[in-house]
Protein backbone atom coordinates (compact mmCIF):
# COMPACT_ATOMS: atom_id res chain seq x y z
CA UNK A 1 -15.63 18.02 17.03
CA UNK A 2 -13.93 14.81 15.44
CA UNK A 3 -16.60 12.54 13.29
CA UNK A 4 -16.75 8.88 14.43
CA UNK A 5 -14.32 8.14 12.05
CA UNK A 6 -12.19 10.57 12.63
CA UNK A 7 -12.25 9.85 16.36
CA UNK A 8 -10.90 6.13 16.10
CA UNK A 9 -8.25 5.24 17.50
CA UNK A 10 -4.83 5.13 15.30
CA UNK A 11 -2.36 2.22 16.61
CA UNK A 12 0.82 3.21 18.23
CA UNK A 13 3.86 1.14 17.28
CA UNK A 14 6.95 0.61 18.77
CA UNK A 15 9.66 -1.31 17.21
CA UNK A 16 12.51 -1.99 19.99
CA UNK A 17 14.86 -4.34 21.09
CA UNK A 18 16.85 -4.89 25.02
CA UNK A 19 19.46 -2.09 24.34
CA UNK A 20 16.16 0.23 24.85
CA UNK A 21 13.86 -1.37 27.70
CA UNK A 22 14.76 1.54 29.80
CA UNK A 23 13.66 4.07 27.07
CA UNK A 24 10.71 1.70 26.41
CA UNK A 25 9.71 2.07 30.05
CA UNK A 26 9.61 5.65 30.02
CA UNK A 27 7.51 5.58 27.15
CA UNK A 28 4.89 3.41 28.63
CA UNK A 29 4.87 5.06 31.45
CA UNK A 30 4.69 8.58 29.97
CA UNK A 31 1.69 7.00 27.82
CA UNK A 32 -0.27 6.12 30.55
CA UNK A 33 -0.64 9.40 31.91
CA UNK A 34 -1.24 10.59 28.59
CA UNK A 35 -4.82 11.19 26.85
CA UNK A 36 -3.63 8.15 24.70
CA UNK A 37 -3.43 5.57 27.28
CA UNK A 38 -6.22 4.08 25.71
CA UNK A 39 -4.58 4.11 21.95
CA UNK A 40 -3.97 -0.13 21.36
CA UNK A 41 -0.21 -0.22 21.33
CA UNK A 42 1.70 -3.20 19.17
CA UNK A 43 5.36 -3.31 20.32
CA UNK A 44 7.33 -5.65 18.00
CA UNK A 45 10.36 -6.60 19.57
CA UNK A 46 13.85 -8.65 18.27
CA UNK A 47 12.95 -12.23 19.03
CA UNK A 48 15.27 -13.41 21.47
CA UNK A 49 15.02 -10.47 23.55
CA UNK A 50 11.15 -10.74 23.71
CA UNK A 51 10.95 -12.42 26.95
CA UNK A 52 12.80 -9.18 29.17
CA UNK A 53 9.58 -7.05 27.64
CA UNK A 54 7.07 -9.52 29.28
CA UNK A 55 6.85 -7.22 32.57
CA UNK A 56 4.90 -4.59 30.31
CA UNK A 57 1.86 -6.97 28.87
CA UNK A 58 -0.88 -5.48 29.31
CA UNK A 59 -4.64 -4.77 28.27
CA UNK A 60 -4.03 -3.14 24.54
CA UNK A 61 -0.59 -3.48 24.67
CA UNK A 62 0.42 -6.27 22.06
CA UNK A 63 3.88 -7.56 22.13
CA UNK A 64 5.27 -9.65 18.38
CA UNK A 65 8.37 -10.97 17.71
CA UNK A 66 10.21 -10.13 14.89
CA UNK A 67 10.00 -13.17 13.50
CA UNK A 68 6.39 -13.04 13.67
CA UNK A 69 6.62 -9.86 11.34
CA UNK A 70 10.06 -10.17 8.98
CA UNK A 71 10.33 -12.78 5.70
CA UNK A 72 11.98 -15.98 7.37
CA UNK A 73 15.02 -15.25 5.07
CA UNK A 74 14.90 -11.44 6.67
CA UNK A 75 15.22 -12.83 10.33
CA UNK A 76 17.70 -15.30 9.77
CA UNK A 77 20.00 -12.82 8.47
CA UNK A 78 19.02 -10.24 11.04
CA UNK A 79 20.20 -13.12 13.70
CA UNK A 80 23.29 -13.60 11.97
CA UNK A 81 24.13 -10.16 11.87
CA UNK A 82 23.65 -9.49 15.48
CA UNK A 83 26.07 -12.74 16.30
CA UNK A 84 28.27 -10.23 13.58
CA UNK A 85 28.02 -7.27 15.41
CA UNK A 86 29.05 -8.98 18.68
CA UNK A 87 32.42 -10.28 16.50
CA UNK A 88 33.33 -7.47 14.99
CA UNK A 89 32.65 -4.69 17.72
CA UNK A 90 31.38 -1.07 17.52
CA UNK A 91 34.00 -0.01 15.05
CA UNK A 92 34.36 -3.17 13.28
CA UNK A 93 30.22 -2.85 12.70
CA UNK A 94 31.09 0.38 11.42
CA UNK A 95 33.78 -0.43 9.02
CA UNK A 96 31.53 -3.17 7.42
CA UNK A 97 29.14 -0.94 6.47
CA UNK A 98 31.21 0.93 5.19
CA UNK A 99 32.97 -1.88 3.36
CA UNK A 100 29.18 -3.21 2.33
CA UNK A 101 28.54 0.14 0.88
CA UNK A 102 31.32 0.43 -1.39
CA UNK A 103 32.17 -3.34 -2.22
CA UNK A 104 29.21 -5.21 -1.47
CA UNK A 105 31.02 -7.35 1.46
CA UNK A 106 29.86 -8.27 4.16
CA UNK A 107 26.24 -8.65 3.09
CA UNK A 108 25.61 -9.20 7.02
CA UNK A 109 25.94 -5.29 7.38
CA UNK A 110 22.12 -4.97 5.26
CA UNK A 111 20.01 -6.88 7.95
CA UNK A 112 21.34 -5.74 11.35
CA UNK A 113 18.82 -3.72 13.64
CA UNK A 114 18.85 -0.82 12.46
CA UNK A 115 18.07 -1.86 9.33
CA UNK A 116 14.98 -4.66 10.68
CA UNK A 117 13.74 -1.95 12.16
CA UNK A 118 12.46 -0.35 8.98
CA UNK A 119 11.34 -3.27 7.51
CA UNK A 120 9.22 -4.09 10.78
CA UNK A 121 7.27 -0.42 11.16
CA UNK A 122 6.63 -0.59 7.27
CA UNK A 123 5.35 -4.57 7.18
CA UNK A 124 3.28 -3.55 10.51
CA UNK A 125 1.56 -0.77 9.51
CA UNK A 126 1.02 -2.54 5.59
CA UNK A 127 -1.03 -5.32 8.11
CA UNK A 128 -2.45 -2.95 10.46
CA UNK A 129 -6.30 -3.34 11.52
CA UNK A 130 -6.57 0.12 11.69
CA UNK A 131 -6.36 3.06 9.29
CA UNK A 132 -3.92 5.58 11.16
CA UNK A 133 -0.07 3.91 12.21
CA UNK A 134 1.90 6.15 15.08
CA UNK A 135 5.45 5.47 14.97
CA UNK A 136 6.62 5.85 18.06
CA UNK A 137 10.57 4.97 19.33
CA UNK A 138 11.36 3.84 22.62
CA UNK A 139 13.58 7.28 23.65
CA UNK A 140 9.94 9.50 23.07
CA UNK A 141 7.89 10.84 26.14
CA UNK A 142 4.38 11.40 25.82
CA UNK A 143 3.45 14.88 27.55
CA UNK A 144 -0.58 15.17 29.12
CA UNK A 145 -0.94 17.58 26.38
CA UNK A 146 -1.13 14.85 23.64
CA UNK A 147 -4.46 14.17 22.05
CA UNK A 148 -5.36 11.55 19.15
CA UNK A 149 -6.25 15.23 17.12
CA UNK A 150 -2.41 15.23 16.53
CA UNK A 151 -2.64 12.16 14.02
CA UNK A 152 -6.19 12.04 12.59
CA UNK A 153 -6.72 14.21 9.78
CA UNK A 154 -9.54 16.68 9.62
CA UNK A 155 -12.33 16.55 6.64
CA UNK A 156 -10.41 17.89 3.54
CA UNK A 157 -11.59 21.17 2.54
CA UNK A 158 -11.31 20.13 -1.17
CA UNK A 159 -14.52 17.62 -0.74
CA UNK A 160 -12.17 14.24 -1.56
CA UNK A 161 -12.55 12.54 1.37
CA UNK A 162 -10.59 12.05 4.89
CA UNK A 163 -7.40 13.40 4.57
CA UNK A 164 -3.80 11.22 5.39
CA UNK A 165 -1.92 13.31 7.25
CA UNK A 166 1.84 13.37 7.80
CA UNK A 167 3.96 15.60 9.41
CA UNK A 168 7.09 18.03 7.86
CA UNK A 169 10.31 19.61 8.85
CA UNK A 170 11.56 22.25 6.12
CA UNK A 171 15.36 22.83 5.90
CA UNK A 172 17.69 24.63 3.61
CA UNK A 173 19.68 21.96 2.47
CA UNK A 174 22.69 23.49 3.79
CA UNK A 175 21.29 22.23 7.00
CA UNK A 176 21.06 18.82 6.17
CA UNK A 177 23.31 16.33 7.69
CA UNK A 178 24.93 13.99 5.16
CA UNK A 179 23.21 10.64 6.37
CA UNK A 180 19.92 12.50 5.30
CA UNK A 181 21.28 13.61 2.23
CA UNK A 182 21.43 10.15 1.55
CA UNK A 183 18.20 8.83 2.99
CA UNK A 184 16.55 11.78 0.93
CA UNK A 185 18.71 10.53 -2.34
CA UNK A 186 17.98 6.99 -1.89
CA UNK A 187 14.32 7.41 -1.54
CA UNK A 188 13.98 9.98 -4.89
CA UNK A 189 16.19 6.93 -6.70
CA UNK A 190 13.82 3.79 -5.36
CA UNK A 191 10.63 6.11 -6.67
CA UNK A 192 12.40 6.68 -9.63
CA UNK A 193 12.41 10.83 -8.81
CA UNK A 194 14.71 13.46 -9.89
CA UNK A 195 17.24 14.11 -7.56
CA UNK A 196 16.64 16.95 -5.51
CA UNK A 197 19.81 18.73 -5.16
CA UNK A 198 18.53 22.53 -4.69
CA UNK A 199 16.29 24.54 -2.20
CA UNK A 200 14.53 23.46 1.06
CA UNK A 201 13.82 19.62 1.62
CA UNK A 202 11.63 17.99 4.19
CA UNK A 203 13.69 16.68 7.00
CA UNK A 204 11.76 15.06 9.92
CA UNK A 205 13.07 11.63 10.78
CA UNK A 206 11.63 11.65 14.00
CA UNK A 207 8.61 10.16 15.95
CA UNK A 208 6.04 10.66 16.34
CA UNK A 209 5.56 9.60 12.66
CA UNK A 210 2.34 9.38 11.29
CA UNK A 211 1.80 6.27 8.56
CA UNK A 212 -1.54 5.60 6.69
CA UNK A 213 -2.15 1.67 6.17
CA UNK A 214 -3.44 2.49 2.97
CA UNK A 215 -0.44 4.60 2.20
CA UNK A 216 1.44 2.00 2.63
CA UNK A 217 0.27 -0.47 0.98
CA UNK A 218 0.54 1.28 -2.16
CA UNK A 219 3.71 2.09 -1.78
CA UNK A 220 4.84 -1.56 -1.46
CA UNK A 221 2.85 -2.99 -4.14
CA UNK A 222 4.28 0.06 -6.43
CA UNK A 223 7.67 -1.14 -5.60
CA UNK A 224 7.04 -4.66 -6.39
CA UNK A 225 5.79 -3.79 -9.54
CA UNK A 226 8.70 -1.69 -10.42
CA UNK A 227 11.66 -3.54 -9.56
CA UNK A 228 10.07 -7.36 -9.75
CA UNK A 229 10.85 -8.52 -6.69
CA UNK A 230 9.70 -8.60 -2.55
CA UNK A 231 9.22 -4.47 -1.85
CA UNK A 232 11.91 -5.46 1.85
CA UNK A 233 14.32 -6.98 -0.67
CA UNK A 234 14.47 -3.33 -2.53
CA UNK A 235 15.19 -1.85 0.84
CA UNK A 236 17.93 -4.12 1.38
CA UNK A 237 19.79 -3.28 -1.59
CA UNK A 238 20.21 0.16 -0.72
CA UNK A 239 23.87 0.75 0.41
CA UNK A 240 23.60 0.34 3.82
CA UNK A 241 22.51 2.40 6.59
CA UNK A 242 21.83 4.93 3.73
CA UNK A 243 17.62 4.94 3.51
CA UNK A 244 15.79 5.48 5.71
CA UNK A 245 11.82 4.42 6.21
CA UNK A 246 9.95 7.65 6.78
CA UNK A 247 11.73 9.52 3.89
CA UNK A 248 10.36 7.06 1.04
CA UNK A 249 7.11 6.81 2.65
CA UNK A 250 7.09 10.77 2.91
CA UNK A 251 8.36 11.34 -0.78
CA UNK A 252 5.55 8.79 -2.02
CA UNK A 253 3.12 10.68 -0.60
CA UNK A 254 4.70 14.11 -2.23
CA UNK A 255 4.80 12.52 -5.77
CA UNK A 256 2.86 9.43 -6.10
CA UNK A 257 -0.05 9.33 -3.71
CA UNK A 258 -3.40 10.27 -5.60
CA UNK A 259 -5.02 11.09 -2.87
CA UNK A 260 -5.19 14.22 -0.52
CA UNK A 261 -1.84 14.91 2.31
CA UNK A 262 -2.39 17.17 4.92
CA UNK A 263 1.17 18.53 5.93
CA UNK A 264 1.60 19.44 9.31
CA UNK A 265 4.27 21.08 11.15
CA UNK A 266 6.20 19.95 14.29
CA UNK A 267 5.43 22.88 16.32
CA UNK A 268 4.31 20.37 18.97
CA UNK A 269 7.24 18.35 19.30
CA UNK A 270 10.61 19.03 21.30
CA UNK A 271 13.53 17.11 21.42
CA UNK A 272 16.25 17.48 24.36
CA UNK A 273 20.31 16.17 23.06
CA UNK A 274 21.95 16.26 26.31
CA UNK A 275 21.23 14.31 29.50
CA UNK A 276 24.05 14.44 31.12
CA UNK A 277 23.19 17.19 34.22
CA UNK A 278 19.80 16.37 35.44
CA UNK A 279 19.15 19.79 36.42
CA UNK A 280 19.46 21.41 33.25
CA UNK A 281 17.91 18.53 31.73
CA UNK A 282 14.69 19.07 33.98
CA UNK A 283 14.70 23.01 33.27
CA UNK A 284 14.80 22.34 29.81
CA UNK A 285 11.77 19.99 29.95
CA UNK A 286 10.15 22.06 31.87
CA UNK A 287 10.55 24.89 29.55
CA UNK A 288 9.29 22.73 26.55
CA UNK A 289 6.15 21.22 27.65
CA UNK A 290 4.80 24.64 29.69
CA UNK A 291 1.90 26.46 28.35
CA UNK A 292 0.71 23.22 26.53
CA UNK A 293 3.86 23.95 24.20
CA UNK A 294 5.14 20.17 23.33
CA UNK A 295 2.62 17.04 23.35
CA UNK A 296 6.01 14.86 22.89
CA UNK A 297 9.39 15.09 23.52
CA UNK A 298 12.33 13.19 22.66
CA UNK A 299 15.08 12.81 24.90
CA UNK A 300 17.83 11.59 22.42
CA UNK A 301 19.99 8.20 23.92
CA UNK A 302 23.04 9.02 21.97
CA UNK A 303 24.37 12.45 21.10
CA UNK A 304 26.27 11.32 17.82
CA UNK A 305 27.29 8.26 18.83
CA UNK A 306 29.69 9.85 21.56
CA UNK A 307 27.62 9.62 24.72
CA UNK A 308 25.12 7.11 26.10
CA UNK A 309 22.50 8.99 28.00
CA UNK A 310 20.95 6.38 30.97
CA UNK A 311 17.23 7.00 31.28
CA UNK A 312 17.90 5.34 35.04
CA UNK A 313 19.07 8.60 36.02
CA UNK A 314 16.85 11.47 34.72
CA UNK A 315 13.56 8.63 34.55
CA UNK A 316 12.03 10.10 38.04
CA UNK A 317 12.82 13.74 37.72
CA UNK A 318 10.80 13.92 34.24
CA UNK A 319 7.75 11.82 34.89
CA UNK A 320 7.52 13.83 38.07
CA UNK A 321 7.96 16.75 36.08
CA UNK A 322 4.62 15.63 34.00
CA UNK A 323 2.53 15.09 37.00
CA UNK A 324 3.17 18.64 38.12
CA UNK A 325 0.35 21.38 38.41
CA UNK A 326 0.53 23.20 35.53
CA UNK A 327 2.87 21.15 33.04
């Protein structure tokens, strides 16, 4: 049985922005069938898209603005570089990172979304009023077999307190793409690590991810310290699109966190990569949350960049699948 503390309630967080209001509905929706309905929720949204999420307010839902959480400086240039994006176009976006990573031009390319993103779940969960932080992104669907166990660590066995837990993903590194080969080699160069070049490495990316407010403020003060200057403006340096959030907060707490990490596996999580025939999609659901199997499941929006699933067309089939005897 979970201790009072144990038993509090982490924060969910969801940082989003229009492209995913349909994913973001799903999630809600999926959440309030969930056992973690009751889990406050702080949804931080890009600032002039802010009022198309007003339809979900609700009690313990809170809804920021970006510019209520990002530097001034940081949101000016992340407004700048959307009116960029729309310029340059999908592949033009693409080539300036590209061009940013390798020249240092355009510095727009540091501060678009993607990139915001980041700097929003780690400033959010640094300020958090609670201890436990769930990441969670707007393409994830809670399953009725979730349960706040899933992020609150257990009494450590070693008699040193609660316990942050995180969760892990091993992979040969054969295995790993190359855009996490670089969010794994950025994040060993900010903490000033050796690089890791050998073996298995931890590769979860995904959400649910599990941050520790603590944690994380640690982490930023030990960057300021290090490199003399605002721990966002260290992120921003990093060639672009090439570090990555979760894998610096998850090497910190391999090699510099003091205190005790429980590791935990993914067994409960699923993801699904292709939407496009809603039958196979639904068997495929089906098959992953049966028997209690998956407590969340992520049903990817692109496959690579090459398709754009629309959660408009396989939205009724799943949350009917999660109201069904059994599931």
């Amino acid at each position: 049985m979970l201790t009072n503390a144990e038993a509090a309630s982490p924060t969910l967080l969801t940082v989003t922005w229009s492209g995913d209001l349909s994913h973001f509905a799903m999630l809600r929706e999926s959440l309030s069938r969930s056992a973690l309905a009751d889990c406050p929720h702080l949804v931080i949204v890009q600032s002039e898209d802010l009022p198309l999420f007003n339809q979900f307010r609700a009690p313990g839902l809170t809804l920021q603005a970006s510019a209520e959480v990002l530097p001034a400086k940081v949101e000016a240039r992340r407004l700048d570089a959307r009116h960029q994006q729309r310029r340059w176009g999908r592949r033009g976006t693409i080539l300036a990172g590209s061009l940013a990573r390798h020249v240092g031009w355009p510095s727009w390319a540091r501060y678009t979304g993607w990139h915001t993103q980041q700097l929003c779940k780690l400033a959010a969960a640094a300020s958090s009023s609670t201890q436990t932080i769930v990441a969670m992104d707007s393409d994830l669907i809670v399953t009725p077999h979730a349960h706040i166990s899933d992020f609150v660590a257990v009494p450590s066995e070693l008699g040193q307190g609660q316990a942050v837990r995180c969760f892990e993903h091993w992979q040969s590194k054969e295995q790993l793409s190359r855009k996490v080969q670089h969010w794994q080699q950025s994040a060993h160069r900010l903490l000033q690590l050796p690089a890791h070049n050998e073996g298995n490495a931890d590769a979860y990316y995904d959400t649910p991810f599990i941050f520790d407010r603590d944690a994380v403020r640690a982490m930023l003060a030990w960057l300021e310290l290090r490199y003399q200057q605002p721990w966002w403006q260290s992120l921003i340096d990093c060639p672009p699109r090439q570090w990555s959030e979760f894998g610096l907060y998850r090497a910190w707490l391999r090699h510099h966190y003091p205190g005790n990490v429980q590791w935990q596996s993914i067994d409960s999580i699923g993801y699904l990569y292709d939407a496009s025939n809603i039958e196979r999609l639904s068997a495929e659901f089906r098959e992953l949350v049966s028997g209690q199997r998956c407590h969340y499941v992520t049903i990817h929006s692109q496959s690579s960049g090459r398709h754009n699933w629309r959660p408009e067309n396989y939205a009724e089939t799943v949350l009917a699948l999660l109201a069904e005897p059994g599931v």
